[in-house]
PDB file of N, CA and C in Angstrom:
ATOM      1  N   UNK A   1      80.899  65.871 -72.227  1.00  0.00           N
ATOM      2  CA  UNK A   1      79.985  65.898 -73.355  1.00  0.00           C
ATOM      3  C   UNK A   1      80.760  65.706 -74.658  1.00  0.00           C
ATOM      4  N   UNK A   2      81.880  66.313 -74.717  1.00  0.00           N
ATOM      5  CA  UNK A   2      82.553  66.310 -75.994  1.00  0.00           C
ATOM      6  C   UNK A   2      83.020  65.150 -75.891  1.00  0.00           C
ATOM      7  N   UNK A   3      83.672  63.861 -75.160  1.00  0.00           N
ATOM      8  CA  UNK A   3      83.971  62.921 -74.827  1.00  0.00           C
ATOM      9  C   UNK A   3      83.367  61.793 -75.658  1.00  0.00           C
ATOM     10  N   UNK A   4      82.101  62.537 -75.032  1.00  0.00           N
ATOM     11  CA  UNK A   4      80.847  60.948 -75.364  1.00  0.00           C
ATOM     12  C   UNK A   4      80.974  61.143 -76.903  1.00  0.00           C
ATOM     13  N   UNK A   5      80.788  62.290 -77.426  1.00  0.00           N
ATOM     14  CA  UNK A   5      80.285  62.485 -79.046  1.00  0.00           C
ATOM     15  C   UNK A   5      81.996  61.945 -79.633  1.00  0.00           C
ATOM     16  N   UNK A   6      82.296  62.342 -79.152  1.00  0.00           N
ATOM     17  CA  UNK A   6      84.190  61.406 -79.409  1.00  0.00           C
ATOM     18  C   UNK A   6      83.703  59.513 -79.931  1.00  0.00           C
ATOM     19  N   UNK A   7      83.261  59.082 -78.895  1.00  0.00           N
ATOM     20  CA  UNK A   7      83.241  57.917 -78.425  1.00  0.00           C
ATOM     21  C   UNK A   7      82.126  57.478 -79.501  1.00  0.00           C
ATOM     22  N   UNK A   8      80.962  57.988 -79.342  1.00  0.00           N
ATOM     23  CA  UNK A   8      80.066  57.813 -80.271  1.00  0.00           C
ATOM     24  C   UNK A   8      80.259  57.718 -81.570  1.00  0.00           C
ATOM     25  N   UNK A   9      81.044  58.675 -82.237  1.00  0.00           N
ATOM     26  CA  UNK A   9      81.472  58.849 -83.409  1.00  0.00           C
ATOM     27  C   UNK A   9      82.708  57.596 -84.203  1.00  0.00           C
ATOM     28  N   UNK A  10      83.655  57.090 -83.121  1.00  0.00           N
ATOM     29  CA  UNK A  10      84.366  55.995 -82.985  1.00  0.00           C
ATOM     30  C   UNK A  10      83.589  54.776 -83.345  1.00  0.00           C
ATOM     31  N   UNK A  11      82.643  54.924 -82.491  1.00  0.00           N
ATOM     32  CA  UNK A  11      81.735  53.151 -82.370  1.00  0.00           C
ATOM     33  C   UNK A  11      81.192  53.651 -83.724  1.00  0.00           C
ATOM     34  N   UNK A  12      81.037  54.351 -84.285  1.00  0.00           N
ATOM     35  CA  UNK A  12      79.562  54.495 -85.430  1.00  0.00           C
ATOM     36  C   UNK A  12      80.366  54.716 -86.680  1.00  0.00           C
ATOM     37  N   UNK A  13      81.858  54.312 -86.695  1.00  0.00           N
ATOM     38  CA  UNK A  13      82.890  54.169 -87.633  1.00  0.00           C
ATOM     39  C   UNK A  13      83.194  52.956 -88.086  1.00  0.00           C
ATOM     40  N   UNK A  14      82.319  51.970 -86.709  1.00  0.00           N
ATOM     41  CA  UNK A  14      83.262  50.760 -86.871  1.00  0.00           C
ATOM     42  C   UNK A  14      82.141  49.707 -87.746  1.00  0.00           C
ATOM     43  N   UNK A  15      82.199  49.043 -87.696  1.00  0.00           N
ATOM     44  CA  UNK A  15      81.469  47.327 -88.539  1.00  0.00           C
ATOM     45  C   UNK A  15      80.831  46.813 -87.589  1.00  0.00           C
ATOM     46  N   UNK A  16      79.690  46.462 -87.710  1.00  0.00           N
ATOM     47  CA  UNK A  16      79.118  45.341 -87.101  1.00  0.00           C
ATOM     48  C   UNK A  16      80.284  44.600 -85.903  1.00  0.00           C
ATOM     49  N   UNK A  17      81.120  43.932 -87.241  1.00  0.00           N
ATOM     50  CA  UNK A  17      82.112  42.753 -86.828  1.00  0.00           C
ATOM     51  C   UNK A  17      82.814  43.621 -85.948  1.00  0.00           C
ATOM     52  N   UNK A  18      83.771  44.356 -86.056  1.00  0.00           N
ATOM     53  CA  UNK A  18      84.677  45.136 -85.388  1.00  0.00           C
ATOM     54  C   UNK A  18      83.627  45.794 -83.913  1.00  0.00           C
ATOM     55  N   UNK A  19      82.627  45.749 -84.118  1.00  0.00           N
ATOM     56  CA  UNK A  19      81.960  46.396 -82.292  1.00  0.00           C
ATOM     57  C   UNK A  19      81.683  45.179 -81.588  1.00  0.00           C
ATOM     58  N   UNK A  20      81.348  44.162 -82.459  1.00  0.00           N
ATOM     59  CA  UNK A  20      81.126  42.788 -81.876  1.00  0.00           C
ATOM     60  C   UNK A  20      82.626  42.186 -81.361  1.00  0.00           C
ATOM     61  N   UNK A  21      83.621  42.518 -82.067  1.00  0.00           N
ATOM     62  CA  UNK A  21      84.568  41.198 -82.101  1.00  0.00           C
ATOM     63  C   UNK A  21      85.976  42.495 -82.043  1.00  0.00           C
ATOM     64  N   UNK A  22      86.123  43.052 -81.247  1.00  0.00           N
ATOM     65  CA  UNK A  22      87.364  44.501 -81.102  1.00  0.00           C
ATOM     66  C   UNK A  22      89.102  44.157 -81.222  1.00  0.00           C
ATOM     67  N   UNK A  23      88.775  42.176 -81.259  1.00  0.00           N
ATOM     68  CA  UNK A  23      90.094  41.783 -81.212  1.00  0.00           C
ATOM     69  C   UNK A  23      90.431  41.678 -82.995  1.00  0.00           C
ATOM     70  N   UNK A  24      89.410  42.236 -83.388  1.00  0.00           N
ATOM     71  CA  UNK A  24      90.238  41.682 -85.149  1.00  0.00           C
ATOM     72  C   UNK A  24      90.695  43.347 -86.007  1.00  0.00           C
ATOM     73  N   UNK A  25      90.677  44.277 -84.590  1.00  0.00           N
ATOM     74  CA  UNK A  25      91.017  45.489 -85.002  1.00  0.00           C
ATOM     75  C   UNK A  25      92.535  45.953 -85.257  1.00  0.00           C
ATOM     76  N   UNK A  26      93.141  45.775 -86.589  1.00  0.00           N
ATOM     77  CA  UNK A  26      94.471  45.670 -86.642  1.00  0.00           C
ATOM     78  C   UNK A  26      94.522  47.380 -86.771  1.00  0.00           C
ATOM     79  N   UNK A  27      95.793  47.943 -87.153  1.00  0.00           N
ATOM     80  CA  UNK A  27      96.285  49.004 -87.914  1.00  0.00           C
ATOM     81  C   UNK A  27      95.437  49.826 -88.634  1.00  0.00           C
ATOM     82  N   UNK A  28      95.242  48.846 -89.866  1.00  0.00           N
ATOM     83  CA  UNK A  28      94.569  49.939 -90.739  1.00  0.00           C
ATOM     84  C   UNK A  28      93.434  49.509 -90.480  1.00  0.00           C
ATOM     85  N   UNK A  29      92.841  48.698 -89.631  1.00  0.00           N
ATOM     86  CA  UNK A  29      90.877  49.081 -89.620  1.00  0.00           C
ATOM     87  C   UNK A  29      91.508  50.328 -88.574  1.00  0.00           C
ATOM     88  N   UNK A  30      92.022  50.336 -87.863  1.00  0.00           N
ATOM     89  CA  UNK A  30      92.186  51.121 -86.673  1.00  0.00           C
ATOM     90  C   UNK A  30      91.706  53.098 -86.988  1.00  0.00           C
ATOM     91  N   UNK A  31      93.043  53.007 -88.230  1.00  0.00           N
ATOM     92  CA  UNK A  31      93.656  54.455 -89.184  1.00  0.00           C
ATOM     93  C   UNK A  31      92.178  54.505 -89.732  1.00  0.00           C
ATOM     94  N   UNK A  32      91.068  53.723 -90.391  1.00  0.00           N
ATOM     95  CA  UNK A  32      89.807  53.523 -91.649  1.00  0.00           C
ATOM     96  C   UNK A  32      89.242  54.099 -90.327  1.00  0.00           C
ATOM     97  N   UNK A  33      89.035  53.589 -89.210  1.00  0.00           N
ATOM     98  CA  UNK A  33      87.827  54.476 -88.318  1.00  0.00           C
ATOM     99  C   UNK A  33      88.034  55.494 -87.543  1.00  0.00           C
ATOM    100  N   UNK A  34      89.562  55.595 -87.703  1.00  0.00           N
ATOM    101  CA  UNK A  34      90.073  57.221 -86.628  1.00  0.00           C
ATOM    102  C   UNK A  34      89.835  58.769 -87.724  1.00  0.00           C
ATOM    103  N   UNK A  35      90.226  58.121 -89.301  1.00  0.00           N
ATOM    104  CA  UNK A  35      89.730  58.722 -90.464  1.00  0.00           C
ATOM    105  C   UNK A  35      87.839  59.152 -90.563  1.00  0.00           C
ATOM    106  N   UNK A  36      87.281  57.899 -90.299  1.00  0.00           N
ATOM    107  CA  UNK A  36      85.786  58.251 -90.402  1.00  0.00           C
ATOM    108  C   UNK A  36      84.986  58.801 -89.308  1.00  0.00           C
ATOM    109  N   UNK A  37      86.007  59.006 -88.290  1.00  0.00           N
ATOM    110  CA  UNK A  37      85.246  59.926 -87.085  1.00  0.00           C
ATOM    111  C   UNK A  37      85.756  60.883 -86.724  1.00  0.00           C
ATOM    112  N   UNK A  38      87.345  61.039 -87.486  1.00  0.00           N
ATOM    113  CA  UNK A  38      87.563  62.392 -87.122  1.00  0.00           C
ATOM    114  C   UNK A  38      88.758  62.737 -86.337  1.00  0.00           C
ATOM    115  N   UNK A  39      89.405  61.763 -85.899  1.00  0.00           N
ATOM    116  CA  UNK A  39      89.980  61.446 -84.699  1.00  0.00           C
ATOM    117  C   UNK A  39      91.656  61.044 -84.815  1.00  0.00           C
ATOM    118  N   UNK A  40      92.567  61.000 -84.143  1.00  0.00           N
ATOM    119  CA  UNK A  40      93.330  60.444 -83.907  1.00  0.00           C
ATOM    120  C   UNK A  40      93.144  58.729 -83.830  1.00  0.00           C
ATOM    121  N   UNK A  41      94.225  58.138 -84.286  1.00  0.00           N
ATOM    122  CA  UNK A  41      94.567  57.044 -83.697  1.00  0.00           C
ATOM    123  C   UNK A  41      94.572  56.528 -82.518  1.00  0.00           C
ATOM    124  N   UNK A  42      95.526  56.885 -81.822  1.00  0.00           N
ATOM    125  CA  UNK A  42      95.818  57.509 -80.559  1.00  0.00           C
ATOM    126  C   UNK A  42      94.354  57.340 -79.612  1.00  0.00           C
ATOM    127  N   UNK A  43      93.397  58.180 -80.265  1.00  0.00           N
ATOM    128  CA  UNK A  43      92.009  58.075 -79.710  1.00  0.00           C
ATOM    129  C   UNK A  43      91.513  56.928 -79.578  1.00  0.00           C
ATOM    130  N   UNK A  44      91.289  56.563 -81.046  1.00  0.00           N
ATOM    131  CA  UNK A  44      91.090  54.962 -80.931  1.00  0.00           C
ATOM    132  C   UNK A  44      91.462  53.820 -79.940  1.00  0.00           C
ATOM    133  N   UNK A  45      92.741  54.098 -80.119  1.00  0.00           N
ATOM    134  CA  UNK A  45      93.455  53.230 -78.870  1.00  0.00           C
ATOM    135  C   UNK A  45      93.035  53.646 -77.118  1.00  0.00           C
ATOM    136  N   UNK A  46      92.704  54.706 -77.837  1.00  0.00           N
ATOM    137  CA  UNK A  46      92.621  54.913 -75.964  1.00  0.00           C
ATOM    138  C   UNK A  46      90.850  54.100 -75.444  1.00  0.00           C
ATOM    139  N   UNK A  47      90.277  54.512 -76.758  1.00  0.00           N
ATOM    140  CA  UNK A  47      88.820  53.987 -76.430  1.00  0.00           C
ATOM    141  C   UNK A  47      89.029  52.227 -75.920  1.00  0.00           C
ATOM    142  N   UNK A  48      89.870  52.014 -77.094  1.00  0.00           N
ATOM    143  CA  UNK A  48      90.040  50.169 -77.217  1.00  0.00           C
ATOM    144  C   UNK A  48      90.305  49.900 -75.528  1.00  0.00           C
ATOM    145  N   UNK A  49      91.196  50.627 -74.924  1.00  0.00           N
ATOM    146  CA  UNK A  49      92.170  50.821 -73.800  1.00  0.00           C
ATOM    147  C   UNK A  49      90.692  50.389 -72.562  1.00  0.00           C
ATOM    148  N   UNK A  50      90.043  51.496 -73.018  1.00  0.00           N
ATOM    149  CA  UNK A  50      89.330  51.960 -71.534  1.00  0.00           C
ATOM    150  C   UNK A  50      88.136  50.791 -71.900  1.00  0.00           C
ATOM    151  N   UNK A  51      87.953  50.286 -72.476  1.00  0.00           N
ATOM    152  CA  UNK A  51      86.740  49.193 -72.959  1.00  0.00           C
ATOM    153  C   UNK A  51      87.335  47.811 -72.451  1.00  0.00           C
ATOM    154  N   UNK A  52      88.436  47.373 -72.704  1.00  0.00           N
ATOM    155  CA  UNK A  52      89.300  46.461 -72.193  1.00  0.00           C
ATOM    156  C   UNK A  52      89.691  46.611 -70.694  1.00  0.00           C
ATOM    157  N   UNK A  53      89.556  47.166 -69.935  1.00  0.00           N
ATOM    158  CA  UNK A  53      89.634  47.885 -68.805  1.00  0.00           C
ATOM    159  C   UNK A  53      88.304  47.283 -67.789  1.00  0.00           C
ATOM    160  N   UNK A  54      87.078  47.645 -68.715  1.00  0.00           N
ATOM    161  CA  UNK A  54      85.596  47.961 -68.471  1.00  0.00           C
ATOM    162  C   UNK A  54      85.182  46.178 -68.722  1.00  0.00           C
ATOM    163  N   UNK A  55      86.023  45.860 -69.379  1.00  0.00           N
ATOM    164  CA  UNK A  55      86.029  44.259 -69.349  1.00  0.00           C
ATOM    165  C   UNK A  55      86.180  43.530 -68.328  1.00  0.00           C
ATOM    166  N   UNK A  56      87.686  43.845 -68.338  1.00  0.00           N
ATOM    167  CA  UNK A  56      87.945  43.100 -67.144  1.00  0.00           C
ATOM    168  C   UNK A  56      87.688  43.455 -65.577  1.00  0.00           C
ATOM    169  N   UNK A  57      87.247  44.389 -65.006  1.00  0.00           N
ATOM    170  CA  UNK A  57      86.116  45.405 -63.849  1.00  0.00           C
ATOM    171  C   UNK A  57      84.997  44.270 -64.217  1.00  0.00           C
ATOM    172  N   UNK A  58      84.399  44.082 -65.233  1.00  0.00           N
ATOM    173  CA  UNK A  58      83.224  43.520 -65.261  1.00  0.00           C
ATOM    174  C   UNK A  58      83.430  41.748 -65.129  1.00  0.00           C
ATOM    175  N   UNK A  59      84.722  41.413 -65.385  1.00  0.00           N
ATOM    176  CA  UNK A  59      84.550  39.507 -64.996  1.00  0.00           C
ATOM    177  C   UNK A  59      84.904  39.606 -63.544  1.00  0.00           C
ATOM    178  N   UNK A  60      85.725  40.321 -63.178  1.00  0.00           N
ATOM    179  CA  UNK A  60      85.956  40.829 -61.544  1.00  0.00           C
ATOM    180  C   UNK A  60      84.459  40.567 -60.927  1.00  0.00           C
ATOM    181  N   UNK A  61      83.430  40.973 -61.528  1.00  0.00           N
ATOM    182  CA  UNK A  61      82.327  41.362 -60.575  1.00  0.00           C
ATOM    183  C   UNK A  61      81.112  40.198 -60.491  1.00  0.00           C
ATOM    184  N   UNK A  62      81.871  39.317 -61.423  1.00  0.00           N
ATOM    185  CA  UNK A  62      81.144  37.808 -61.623  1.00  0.00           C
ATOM    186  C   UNK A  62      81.929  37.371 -60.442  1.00  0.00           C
ATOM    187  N   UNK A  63      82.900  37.100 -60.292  1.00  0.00           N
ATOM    188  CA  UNK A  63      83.729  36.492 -59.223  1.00  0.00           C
ATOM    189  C   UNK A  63      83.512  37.238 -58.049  1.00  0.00           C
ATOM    190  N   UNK A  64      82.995  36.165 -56.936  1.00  0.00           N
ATOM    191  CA  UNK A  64      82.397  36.849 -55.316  1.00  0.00           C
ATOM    192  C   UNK A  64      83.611  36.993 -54.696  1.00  0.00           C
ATOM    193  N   UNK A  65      84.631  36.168 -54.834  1.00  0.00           N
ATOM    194  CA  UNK A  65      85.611  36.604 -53.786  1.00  0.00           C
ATOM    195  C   UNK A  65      86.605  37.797 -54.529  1.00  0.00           C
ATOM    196  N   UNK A  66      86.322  38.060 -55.488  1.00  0.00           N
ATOM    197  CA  UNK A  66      86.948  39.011 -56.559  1.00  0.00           C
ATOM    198  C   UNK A  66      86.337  40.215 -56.551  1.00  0.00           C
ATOM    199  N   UNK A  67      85.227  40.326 -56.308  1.00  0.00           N
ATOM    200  CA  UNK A  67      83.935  41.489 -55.880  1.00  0.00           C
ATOM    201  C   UNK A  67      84.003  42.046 -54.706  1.00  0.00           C
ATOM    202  N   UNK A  68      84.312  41.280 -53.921  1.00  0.00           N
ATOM    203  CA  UNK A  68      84.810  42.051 -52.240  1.00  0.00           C
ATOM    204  C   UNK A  68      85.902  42.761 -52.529  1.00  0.00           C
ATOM    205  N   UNK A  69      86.410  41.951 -53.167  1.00  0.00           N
ATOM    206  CA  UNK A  69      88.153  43.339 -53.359  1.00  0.00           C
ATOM    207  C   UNK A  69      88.039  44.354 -53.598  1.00  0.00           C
ATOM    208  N   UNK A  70      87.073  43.930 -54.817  1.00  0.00           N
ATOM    209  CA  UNK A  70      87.127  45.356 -55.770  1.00  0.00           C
ATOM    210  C   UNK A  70      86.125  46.223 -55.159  1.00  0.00           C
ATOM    211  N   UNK A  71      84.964  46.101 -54.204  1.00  0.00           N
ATOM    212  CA  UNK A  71      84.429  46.913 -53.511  1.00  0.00           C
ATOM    213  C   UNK A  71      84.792  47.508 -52.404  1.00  0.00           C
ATOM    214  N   UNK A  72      85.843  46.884 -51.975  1.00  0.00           N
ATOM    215  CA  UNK A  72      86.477  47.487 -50.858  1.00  0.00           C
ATOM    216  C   UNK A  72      87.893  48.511 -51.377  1.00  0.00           C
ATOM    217  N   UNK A  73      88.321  48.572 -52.736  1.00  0.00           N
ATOM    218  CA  UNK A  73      88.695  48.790 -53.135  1.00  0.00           C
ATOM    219  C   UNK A  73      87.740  50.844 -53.323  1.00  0.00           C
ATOM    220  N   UNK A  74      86.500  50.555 -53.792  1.00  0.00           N
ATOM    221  CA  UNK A  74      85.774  51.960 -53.523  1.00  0.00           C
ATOM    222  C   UNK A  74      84.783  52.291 -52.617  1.00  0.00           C
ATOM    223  N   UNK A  75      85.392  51.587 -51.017  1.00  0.00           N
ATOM    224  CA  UNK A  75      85.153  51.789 -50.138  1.00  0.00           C
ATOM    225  C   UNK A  75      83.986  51.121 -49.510  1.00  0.00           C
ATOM    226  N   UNK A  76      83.298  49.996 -50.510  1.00  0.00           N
ATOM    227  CA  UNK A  76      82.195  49.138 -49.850  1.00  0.00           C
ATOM    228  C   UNK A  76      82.235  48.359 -49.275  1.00  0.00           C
TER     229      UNK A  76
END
């Protein structure tokens, strides 16, 4: 629970542009939204981390012979 309101508070720091487009997130937009939610840096990065992550899990799952892996991977 405290997680999500973490996360929430992150995204609702950022710009339009910056939730749309996460690659033009340098340094100091980084420090401007870890400042307006409260947070570490550190945090930030970790969100950027696990979203980039959640990316690429998700082109995996467009790809069929890439989708068997990864389901057999959590046991399907």
């Amino acid at each position: 629970d405290r997680q999500l309101k973490i996360t929430e508070a992150i995204i609702n720091s950022m710009t339009m542009k910056e939730r749309r487009y996460p690659k033009v997130l340098n340094a100091s937009r980084k420090r401007r939204i870890a400042r307006g939610s409260g947070v570490n840096v550190q945090d930030v990065n970790q969100l950027l981390s696990q979203f980039r992550q959640m990316q690429k899990m998700m082109r995996q799952l467009r790809d069929p012979n890439k989708r068997r892996g990864l389901l057999n991977m959590f046991g399907g």
